[in-house]
PDB file of N, CA and C in Angstrom:
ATOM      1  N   UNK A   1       0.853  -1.169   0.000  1.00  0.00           N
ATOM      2  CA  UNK A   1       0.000   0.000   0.000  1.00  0.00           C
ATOM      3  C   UNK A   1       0.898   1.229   0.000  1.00  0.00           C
ATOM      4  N   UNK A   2       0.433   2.557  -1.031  1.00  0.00           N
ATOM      5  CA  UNK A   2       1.118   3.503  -0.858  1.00  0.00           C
ATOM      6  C   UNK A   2       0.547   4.381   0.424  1.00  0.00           C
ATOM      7  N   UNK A   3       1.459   5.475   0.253  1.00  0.00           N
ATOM      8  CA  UNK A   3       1.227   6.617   1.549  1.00  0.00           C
ATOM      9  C   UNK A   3      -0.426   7.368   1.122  1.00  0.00           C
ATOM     10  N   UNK A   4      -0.470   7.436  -0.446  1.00  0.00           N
ATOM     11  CA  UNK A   4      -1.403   8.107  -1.140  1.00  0.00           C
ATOM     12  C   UNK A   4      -2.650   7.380  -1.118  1.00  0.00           C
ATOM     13  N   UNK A   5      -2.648   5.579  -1.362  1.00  0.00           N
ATOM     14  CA  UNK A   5      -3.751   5.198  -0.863  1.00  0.00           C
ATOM     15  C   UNK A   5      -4.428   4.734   0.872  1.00  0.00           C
ATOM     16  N   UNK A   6      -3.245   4.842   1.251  1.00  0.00           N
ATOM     17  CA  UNK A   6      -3.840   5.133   2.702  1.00  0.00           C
ATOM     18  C   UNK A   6      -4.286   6.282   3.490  1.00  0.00           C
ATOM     19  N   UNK A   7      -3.910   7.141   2.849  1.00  0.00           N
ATOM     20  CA  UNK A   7      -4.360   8.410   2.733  1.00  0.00           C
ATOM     21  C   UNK A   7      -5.872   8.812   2.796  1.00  0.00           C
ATOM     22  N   UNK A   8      -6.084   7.993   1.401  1.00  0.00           N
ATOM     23  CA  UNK A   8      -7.743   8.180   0.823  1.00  0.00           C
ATOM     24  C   UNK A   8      -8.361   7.132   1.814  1.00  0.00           C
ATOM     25  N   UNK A   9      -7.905   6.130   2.200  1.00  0.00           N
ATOM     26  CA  UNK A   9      -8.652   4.688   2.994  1.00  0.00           C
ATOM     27  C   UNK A   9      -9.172   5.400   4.083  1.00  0.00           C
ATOM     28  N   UNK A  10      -8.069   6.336   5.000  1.00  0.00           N
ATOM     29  CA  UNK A  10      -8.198   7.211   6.333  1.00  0.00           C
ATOM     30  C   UNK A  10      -9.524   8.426   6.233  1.00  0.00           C
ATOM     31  N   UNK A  11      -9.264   8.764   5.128  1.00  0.00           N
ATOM     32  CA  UNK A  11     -10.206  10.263   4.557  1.00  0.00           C
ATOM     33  C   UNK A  11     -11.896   9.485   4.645  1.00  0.00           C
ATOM     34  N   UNK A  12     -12.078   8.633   4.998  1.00  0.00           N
ATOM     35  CA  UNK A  12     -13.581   7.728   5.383  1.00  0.00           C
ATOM     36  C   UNK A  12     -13.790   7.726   6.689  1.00  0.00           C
ATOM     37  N   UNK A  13     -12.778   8.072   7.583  1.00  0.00           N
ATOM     38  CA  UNK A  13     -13.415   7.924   8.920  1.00  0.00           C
ATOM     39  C   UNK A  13     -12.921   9.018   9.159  1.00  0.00           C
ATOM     40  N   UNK A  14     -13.760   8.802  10.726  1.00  0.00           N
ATOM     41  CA  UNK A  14     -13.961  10.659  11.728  1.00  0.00           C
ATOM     42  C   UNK A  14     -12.743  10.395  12.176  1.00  0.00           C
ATOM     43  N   UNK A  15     -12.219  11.916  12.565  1.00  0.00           N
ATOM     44  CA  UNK A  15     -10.685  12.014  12.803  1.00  0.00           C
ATOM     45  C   UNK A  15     -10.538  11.849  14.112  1.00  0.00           C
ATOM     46  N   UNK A  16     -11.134  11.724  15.014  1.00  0.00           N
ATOM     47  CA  UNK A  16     -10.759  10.535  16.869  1.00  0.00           C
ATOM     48  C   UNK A  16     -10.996   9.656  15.987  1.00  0.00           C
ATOM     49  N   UNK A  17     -11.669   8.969  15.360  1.00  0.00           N
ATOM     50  CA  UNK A  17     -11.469   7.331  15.458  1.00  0.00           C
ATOM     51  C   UNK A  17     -10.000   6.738  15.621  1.00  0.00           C
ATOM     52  N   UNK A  18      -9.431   5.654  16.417  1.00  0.00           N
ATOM     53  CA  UNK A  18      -8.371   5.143  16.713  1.00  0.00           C
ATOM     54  C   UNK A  18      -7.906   4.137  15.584  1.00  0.00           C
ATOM     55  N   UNK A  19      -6.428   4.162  15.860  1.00  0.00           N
ATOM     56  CA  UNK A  19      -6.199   3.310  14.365  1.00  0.00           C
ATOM     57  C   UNK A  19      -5.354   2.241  15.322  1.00  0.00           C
ATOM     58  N   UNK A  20      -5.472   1.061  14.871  1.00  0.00           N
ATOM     59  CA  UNK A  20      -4.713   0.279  14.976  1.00  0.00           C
ATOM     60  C   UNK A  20      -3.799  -1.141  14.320  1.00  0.00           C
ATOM     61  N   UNK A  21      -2.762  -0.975  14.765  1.00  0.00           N
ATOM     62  CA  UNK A  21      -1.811  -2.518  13.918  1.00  0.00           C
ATOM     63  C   UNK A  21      -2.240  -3.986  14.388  1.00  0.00           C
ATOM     64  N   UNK A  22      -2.918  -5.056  13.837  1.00  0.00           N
ATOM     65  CA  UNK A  22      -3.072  -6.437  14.401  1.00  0.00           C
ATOM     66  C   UNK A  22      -2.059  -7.319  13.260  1.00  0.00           C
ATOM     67  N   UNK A  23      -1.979  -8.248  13.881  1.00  0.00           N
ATOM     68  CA  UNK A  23      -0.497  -9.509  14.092  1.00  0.00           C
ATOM     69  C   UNK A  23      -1.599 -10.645  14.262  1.00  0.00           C
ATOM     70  N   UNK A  24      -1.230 -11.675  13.911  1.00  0.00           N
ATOM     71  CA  UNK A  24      -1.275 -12.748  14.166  1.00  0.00           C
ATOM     72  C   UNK A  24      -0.813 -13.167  15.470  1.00  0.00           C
ATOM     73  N   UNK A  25      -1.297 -13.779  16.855  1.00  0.00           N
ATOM     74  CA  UNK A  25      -0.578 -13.799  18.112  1.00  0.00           C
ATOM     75  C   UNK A  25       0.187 -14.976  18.012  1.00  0.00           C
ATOM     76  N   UNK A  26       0.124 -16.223  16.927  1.00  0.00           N
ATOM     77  CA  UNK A  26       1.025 -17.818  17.157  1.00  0.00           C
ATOM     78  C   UNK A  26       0.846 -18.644  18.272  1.00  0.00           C
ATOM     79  N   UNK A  27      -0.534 -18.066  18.678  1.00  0.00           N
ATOM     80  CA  UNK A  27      -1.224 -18.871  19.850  1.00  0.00           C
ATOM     81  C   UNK A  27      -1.632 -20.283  19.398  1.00  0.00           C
ATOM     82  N   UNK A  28      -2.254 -21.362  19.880  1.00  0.00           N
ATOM     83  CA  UNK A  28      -3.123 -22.313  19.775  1.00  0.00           C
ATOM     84  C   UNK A  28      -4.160 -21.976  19.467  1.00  0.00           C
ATOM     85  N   UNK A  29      -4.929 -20.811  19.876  1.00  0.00           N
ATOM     86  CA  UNK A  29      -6.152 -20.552  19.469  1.00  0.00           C
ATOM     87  C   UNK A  29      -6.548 -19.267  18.410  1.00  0.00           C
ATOM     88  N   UNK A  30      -5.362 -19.379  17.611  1.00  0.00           N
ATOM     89  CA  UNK A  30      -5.025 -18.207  16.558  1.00  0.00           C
ATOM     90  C   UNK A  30      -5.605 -16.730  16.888  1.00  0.00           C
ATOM     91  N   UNK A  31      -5.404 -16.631  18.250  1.00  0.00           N
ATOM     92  CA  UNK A  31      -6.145 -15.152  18.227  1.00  0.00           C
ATOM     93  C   UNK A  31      -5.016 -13.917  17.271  1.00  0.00           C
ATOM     94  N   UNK A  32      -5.693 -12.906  17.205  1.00  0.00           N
ATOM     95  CA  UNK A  32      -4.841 -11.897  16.661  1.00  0.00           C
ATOM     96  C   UNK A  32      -5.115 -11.000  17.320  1.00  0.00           C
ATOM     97  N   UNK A  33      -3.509 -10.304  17.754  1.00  0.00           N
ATOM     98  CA  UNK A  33      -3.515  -9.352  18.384  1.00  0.00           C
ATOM     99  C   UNK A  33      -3.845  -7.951  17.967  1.00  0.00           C
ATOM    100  N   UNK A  34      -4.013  -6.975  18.554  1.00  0.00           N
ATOM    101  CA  UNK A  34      -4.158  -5.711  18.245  1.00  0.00           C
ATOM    102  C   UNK A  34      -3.874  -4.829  19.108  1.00  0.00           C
ATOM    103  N   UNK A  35      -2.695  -3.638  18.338  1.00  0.00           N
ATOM    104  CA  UNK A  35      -1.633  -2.851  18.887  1.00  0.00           C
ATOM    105  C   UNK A  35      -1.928  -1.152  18.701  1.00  0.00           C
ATOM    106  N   UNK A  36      -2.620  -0.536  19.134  1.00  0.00           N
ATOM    107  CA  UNK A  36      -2.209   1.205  19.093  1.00  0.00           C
ATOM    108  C   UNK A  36      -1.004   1.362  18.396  1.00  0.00           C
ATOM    109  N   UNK A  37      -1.467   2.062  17.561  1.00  0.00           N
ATOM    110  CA  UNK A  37      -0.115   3.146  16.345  1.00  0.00           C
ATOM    111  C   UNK A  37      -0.121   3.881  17.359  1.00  0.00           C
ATOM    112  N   UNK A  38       1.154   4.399  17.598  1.00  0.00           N
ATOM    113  CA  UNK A  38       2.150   5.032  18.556  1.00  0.00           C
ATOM    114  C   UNK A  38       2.604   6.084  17.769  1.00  0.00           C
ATOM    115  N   UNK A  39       3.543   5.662  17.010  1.00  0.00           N
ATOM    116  CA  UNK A  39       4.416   6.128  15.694  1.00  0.00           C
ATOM    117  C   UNK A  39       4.659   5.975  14.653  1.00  0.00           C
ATOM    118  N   UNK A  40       4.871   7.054  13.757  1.00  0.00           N
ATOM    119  CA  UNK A  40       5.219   7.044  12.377  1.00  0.00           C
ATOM    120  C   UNK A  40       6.562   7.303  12.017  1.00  0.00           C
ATOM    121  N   UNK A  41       7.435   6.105  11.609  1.00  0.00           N
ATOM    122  CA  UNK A  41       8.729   6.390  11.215  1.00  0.00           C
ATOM    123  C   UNK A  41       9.265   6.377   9.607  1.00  0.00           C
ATOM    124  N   UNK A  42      10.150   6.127   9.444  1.00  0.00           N
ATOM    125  CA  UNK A  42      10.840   5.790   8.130  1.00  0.00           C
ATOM    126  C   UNK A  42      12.126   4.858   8.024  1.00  0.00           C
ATOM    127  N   UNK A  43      12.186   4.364   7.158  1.00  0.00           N
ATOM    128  CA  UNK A  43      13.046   3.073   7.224  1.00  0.00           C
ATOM    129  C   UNK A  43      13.400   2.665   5.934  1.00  0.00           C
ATOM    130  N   UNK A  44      14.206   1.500   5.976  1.00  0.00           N
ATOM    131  CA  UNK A  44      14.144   0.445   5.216  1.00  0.00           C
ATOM    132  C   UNK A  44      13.897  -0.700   5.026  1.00  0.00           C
ATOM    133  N   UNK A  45      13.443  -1.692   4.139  1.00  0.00           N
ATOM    134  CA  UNK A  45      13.112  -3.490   4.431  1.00  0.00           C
ATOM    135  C   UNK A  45      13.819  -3.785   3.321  1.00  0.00           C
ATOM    136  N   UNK A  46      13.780  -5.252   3.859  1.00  0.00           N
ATOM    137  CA  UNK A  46      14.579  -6.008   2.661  1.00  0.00           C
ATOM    138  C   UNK A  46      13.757  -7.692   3.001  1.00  0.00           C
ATOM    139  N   UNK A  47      13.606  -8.155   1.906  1.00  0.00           N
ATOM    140  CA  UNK A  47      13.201  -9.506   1.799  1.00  0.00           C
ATOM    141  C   UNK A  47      14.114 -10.629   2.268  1.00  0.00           C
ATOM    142  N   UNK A  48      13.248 -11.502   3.408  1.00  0.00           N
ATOM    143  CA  UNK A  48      13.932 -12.244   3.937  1.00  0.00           C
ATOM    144  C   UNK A  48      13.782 -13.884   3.261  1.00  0.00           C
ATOM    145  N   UNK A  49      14.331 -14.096   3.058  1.00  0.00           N
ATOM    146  CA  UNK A  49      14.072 -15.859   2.043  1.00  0.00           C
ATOM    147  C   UNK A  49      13.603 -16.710   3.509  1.00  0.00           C
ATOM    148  N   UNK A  50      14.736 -16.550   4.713  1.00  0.00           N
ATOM    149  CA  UNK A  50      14.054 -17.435   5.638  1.00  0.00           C
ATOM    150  C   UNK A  50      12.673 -17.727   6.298  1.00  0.00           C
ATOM    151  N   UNK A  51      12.064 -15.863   6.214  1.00  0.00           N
ATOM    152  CA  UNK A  51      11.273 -16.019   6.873  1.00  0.00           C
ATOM    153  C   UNK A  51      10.094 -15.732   6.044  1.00  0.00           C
ATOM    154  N   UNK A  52      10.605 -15.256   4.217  1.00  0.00           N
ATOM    155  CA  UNK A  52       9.727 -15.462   3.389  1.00  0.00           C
ATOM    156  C   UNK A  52       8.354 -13.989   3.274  1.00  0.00           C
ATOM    157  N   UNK A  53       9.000 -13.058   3.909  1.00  0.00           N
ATOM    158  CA  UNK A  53       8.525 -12.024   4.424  1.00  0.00           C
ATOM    159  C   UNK A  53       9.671 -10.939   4.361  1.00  0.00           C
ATOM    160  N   UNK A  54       9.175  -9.370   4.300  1.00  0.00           N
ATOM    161  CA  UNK A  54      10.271  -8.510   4.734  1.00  0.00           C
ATOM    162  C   UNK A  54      10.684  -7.844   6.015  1.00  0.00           C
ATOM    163  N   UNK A  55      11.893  -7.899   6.453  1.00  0.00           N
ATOM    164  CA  UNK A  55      12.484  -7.721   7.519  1.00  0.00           C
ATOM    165  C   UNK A  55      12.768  -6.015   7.673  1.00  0.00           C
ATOM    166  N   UNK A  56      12.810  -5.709   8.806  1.00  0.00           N
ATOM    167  CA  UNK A  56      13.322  -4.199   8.746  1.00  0.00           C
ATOM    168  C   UNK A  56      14.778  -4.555   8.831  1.00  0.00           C
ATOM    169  N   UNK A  57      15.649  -3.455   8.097  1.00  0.00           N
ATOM    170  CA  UNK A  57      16.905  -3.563   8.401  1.00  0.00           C
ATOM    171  C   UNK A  57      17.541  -2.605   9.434  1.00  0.00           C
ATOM    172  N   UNK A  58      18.752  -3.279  10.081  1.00  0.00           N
ATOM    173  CA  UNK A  58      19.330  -2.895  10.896  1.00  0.00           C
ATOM    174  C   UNK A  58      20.369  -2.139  10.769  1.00  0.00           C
ATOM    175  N   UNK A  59      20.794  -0.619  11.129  1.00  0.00           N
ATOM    176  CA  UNK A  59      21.632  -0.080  11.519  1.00  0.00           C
ATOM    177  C   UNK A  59      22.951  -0.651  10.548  1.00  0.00           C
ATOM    178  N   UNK A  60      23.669  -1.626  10.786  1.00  0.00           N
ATOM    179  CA  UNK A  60      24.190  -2.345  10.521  1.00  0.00           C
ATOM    180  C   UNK A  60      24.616  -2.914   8.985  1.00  0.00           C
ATOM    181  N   UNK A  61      22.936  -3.149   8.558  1.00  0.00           N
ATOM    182  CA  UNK A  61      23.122  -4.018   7.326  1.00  0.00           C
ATOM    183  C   UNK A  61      23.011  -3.368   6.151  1.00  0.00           C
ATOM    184  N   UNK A  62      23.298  -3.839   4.926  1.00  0.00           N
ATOM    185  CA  UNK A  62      23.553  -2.761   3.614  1.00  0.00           C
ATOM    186  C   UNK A  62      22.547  -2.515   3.086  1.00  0.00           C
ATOM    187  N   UNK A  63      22.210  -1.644   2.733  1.00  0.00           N
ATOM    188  CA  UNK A  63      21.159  -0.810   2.160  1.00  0.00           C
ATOM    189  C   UNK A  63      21.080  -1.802   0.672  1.00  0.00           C
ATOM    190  N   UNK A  64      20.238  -2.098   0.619  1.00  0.00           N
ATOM    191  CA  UNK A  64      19.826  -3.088  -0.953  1.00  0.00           C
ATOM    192  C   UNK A  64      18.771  -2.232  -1.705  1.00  0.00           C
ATOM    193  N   UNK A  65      18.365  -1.297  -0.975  1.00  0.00           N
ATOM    194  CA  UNK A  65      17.529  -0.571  -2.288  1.00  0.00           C
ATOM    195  C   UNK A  65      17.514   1.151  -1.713  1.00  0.00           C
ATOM    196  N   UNK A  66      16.941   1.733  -2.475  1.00  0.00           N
ATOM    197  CA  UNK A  66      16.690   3.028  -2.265  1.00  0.00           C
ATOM    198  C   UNK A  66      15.721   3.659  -1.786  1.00  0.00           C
ATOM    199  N   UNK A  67      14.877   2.542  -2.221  1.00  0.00           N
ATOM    200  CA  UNK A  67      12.712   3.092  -1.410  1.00  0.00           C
ATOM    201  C   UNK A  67      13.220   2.930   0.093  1.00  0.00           C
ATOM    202  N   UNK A  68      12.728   4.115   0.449  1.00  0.00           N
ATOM    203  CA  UNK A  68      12.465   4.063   2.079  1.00  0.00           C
ATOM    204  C   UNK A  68      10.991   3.936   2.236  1.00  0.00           C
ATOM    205  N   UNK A  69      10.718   3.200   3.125  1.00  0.00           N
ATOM    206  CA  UNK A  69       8.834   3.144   3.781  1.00  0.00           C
ATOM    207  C   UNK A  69       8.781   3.604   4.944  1.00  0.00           C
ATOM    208  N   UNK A  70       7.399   4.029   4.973  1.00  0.00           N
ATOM    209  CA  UNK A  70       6.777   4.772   6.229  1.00  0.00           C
ATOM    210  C   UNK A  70       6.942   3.149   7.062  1.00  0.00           C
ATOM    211  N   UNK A  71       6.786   3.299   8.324  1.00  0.00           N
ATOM    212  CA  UNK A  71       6.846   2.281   9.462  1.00  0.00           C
ATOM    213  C   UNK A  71       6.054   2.441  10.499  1.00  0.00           C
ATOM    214  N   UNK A  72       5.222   1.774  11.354  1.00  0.00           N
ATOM    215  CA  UNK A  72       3.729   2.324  11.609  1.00  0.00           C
ATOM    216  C   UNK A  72       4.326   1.432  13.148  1.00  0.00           C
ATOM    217  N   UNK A  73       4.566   1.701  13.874  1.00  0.00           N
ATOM    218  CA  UNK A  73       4.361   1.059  14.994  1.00  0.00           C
ATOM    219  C   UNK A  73       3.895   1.564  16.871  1.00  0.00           C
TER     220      UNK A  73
END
Protein backbone atom coordinates (compact mmCIF):
# COMPACT_ATOMS: atom_id res chain seq x y z
CA UNK A 1 0.00 0.00 0.00
CA UNK A 2 1.12 3.50 -0.86
CA UNK A 3 1.23 6.62 1.55
CA UNK A 4 -1.40 8.11 -1.14
CA UNK A 5 -3.75 5.20 -0.86
CA UNK A 6 -3.84 5.13 2.70
CA UNK A 7 -4.36 8.41 2.73
CA UNK A 8 -7.74 8.18 0.82
CA UNK A 9 -8.65 4.69 2.99
CA UNK A 10 -8.20 7.21 6.33
CA UNK A 11 -10.21 10.26 4.56
CA UNK A 12 -13.58 7.73 5.38
CA UNK A 13 -13.42 7.92 8.92
CA UNK A 14 -13.96 10.66 11.73
CA UNK A 15 -10.69 12.01 12.80
CA UNK A 16 -10.76 10.54 16.87
CA UNK A 17 -11.47 7.33 15.46
CA UNK A 18 -8.37 5.14 16.71
CA UNK A 19 -6.20 3.31 14.37
CA UNK A 20 -4.71 0.28 14.98
CA UNK A 21 -1.81 -2.52 13.92
CA UNK A 22 -3.07 -6.44 14.40
CA UNK A 23 -0.50 -9.51 14.09
CA UNK A 24 -1.28 -12.75 14.17
CA UNK A 25 -0.58 -13.80 18.11
CA UNK A 26 1.03 -17.82 17.16
CA UNK A 27 -1.22 -18.87 19.85
CA UNK A 28 -3.12 -22.31 19.77
CA UNK A 29 -6.15 -20.55 19.47
CA UNK A 30 -5.03 -18.21 16.56
CA UNK A 31 -6.15 -15.15 18.23
CA UNK A 32 -4.84 -11.90 16.66
CA UNK A 33 -3.51 -9.35 18.38
CA UNK A 34 -4.16 -5.71 18.25
CA UNK A 35 -1.63 -2.85 18.89
CA UNK A 36 -2.21 1.20 19.09
CA UNK A 37 -0.11 3.15 16.34
CA UNK A 38 2.15 5.03 18.56
CA UNK A 39 4.42 6.13 15.69
CA UNK A 40 5.22 7.04 12.38
CA UNK A 41 8.73 6.39 11.22
CA UNK A 42 10.84 5.79 8.13
CA UNK A 43 13.05 3.07 7.22
CA UNK A 44 14.14 0.44 5.22
CA UNK A 45 13.11 -3.49 4.43
CA UNK A 46 14.58 -6.01 2.66
CA UNK A 47 13.20 -9.51 1.80
CA UNK A 48 13.93 -12.24 3.94
CA UNK A 49 14.07 -15.86 2.04
CA UNK A 50 14.05 -17.44 5.64
CA UNK A 51 11.27 -16.02 6.87
CA UNK A 52 9.73 -15.46 3.39
CA UNK A 53 8.52 -12.02 4.42
CA UNK A 54 10.27 -8.51 4.73
CA UNK A 55 12.48 -7.72 7.52
CA UNK A 56 13.32 -4.20 8.75
CA UNK A 57 16.90 -3.56 8.40
CA UNK A 58 19.33 -2.89 10.90
CA UNK A 59 21.63 -0.08 11.52
CA UNK A 60 24.19 -2.34 10.52
CA UNK A 61 23.12 -4.02 7.33
CA UNK A 62 23.55 -2.76 3.61
CA UNK A 63 21.16 -0.81 2.16
CA UNK A 64 19.83 -3.09 -0.95
CA UNK A 65 17.53 -0.57 -2.29
CA UNK A 66 16.69 3.03 -2.26
CA UNK A 67 12.71 3.09 -1.41
CA UNK A 68 12.47 4.06 2.08
CA UNK A 69 8.83 3.14 3.78
CA UNK A 70 6.78 4.77 6.23
CA UNK A 71 6.85 2.28 9.46
CA UNK A 72 3.73 2.32 11.61
CA UNK A 73 4.36 1.06 14.99
Amino acid sequence: MTKKELVELLEYFDDDTNVFFVYPAGDYWHNTIAKNISCADFGHVKYSEYHSEYTLENDGDEIITDDCVIILS
